[in-house]
Protein backbone atom coordinates (compact mmCIF):
# COMPACT_ATOMS: atom_id res chain seq x y z
CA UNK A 1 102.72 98.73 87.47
CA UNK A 2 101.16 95.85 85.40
CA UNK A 3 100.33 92.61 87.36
CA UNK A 4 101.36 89.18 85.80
CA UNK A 5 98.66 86.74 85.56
CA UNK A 6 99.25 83.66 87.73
CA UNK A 7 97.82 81.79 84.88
CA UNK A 8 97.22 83.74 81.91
CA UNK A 9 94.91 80.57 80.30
CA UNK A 10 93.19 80.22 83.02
CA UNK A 11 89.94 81.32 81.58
CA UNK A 12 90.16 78.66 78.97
CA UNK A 13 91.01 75.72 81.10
CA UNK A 14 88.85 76.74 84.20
CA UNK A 15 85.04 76.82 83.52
CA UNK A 16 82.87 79.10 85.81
CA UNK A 17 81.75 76.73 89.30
CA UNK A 18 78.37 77.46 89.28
CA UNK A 19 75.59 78.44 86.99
CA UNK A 20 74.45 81.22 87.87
CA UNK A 21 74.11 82.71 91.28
CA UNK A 22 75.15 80.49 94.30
CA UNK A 23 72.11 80.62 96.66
CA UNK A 24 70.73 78.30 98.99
CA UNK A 25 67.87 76.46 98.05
CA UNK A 26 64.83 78.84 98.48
CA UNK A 27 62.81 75.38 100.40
CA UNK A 28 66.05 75.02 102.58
CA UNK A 29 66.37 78.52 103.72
CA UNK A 30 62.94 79.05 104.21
CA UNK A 31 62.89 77.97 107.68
CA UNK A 32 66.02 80.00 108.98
CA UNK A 33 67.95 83.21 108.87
CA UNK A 34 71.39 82.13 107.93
CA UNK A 35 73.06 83.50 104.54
CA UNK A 36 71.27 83.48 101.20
CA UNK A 37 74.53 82.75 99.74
CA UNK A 38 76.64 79.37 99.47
CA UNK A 39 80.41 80.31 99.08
CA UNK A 40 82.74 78.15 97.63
CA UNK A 41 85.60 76.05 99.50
CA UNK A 42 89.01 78.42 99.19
CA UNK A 43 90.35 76.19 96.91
CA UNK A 44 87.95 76.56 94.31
CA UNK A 45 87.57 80.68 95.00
CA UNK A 46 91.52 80.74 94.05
CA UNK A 47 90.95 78.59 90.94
CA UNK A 48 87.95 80.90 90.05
CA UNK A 49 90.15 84.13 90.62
CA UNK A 50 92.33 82.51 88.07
CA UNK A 51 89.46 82.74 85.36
CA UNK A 52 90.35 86.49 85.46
CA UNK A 53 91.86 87.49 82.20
CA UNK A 54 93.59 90.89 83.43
CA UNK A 55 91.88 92.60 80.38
CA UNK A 56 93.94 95.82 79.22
CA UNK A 57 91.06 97.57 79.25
CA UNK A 58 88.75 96.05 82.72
CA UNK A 59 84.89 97.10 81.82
CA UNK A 60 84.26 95.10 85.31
CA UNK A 61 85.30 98.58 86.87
CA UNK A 62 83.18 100.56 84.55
CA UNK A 63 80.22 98.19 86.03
CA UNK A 64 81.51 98.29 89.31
CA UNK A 65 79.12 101.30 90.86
CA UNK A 66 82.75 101.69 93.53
CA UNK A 67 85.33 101.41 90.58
CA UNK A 68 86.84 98.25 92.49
CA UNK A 69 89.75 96.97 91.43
CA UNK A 70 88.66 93.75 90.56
CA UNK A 71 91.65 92.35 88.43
CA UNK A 72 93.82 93.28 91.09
CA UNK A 73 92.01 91.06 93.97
CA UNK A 74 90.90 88.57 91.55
CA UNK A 75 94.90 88.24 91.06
CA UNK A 76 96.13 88.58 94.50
CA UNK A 77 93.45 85.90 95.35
CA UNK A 78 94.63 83.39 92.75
CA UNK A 79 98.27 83.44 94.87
CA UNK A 80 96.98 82.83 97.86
CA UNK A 81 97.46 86.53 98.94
CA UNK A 82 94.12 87.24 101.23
CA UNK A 83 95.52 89.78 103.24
CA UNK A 84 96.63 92.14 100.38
CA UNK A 85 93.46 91.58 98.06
CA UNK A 86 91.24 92.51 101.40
CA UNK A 87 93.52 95.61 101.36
CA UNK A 88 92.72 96.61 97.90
CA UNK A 89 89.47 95.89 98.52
CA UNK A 90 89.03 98.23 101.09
CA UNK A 91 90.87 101.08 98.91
CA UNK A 92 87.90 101.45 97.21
CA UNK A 93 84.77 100.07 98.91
CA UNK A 94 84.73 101.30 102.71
CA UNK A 95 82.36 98.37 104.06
CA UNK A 96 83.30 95.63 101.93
CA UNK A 97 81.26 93.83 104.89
CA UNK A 98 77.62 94.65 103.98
CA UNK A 99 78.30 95.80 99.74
CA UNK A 100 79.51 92.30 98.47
CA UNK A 101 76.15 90.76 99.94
CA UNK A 102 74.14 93.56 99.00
CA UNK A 103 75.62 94.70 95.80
CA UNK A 104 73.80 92.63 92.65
CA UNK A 105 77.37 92.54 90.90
CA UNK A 106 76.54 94.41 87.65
CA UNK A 107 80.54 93.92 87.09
CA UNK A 108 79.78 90.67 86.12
CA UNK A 109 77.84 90.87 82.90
CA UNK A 110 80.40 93.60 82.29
CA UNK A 111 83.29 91.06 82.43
CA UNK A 112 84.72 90.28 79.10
CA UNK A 113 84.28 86.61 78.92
CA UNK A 114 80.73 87.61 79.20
CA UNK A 115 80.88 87.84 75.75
CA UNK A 116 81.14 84.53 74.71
CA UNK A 117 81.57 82.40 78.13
CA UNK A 118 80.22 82.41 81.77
CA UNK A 119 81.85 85.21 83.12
CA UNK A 120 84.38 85.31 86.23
CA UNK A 121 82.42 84.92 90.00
CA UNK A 122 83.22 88.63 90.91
CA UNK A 123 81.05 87.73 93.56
CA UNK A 124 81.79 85.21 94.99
CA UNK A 125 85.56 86.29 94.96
CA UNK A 126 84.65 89.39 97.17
CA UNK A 127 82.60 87.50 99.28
CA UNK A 128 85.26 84.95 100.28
CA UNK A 129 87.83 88.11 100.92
CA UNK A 130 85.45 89.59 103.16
CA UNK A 131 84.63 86.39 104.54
CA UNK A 132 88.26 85.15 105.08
CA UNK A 133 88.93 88.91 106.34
CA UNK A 134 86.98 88.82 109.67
CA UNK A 135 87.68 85.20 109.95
CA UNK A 136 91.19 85.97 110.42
CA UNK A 137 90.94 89.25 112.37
CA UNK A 138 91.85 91.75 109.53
CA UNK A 139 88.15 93.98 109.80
CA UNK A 140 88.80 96.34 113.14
CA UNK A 141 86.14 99.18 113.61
CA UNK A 142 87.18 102.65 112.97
CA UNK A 143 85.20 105.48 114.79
CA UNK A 144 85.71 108.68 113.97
CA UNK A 145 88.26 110.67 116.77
CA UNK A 146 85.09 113.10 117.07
CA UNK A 147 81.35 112.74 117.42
CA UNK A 148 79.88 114.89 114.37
CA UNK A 149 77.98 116.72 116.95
CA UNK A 150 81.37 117.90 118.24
CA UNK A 151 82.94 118.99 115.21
CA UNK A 152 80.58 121.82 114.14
CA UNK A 153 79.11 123.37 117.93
CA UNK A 154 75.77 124.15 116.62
CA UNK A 155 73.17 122.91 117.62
CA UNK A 156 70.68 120.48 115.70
CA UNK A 157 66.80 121.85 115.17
CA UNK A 158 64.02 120.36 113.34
CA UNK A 159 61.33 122.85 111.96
CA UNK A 160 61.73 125.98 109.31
CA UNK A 161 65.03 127.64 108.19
CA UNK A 162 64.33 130.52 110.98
CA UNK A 163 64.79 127.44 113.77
CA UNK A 164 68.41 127.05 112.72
CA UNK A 165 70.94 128.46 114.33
CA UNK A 166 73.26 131.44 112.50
CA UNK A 167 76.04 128.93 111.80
CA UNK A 168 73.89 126.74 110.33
CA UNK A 169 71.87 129.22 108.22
CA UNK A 170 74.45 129.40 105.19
CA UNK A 171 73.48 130.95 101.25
CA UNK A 172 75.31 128.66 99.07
CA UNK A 173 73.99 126.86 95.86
CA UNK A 174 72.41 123.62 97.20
CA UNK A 175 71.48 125.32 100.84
CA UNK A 176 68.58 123.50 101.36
CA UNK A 177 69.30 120.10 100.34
CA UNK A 178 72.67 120.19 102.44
CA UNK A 179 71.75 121.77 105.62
CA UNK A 180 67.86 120.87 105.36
């Protein structure tokens, strides 16, 4: 299924909001611990999503270390549809909350209009979905049904291989770097 563009010039009439990275002033943050980052007011996130030129061929997944599906979000973003551009966010990236601060976006010199413009605030864009998704309720926790002590009965040991127990003590390729 191919996704329209909600504008499909967008790239040429929008230019990129900021120069650059959006962080707080390094003498501003200097005396607290709030976020590094500045995000952008909503309205200016969806124009920004807009910049996104739904490429037939997206190299922002091949920089994307989680294959992301940027152009998807960056769409669903640009029509005001938060709730299902969190959900495609979190069909690749299982803690969207801690990745989009952490991550240092190589999908963005991999975006197209990197070539010859400022490319599109991946960012950003994931920030504000993350953002807007615990703002509105949308990030619940999700334990597993079992503690992973549970699962396999064994028991845990530190010391040699002859101080685990027999289910434990398994010859496979990659024994010792899976079982320790």
């Amino acid at each position: 299924m191919r996704i329209l563009v909600a504008d499909p010039k967008g790239f040429l009439k929008i230019p990129r909001a900021v120069a650059g990275e959006p962080h707080r002033d390094p003498a501003e943050r200097i005396g607290d611990y709030r976020e590094v980052f500045t995000l952008l007011p909503v309205a200016e996130v969806r124009e920004q999503a807009q910049r996104c030129m739904q490429c037939g061929i997206p190299f922002c997944h091949d920089g994307c270390p989680l294959g992301n599906l940027i152009p998807e979000w960056n769409d669903l973003v640009s029509r005001d549809r938060w709730r299902e551009a969190f959900d495609r966010l979190r069909y690749t990236n299982n803690f969207p909350e801690f990745t989009g601060f952490t991550c240092p976006a190589p999908c963005e010199p991999s975006c197209v209009l990197e070539i010859n413009d400022d490319p599109v605030m991946i960012k950003q864009i994931e920030l504000s979905i993350i953002e807007r998704a615990f703002a509105e309720g949308w990030v619940r926790p999700c334990p597993p049904a079992t503690h992973w002590l549970q699962r396999g009965g064994g028991r845990l040991r530190t010391g040699g291989d002859s101080s685990r127990s027999a289910t434990q003590r398994r010859r496979a390729p990659g024994d010792r770097l899976r079982a320790g």
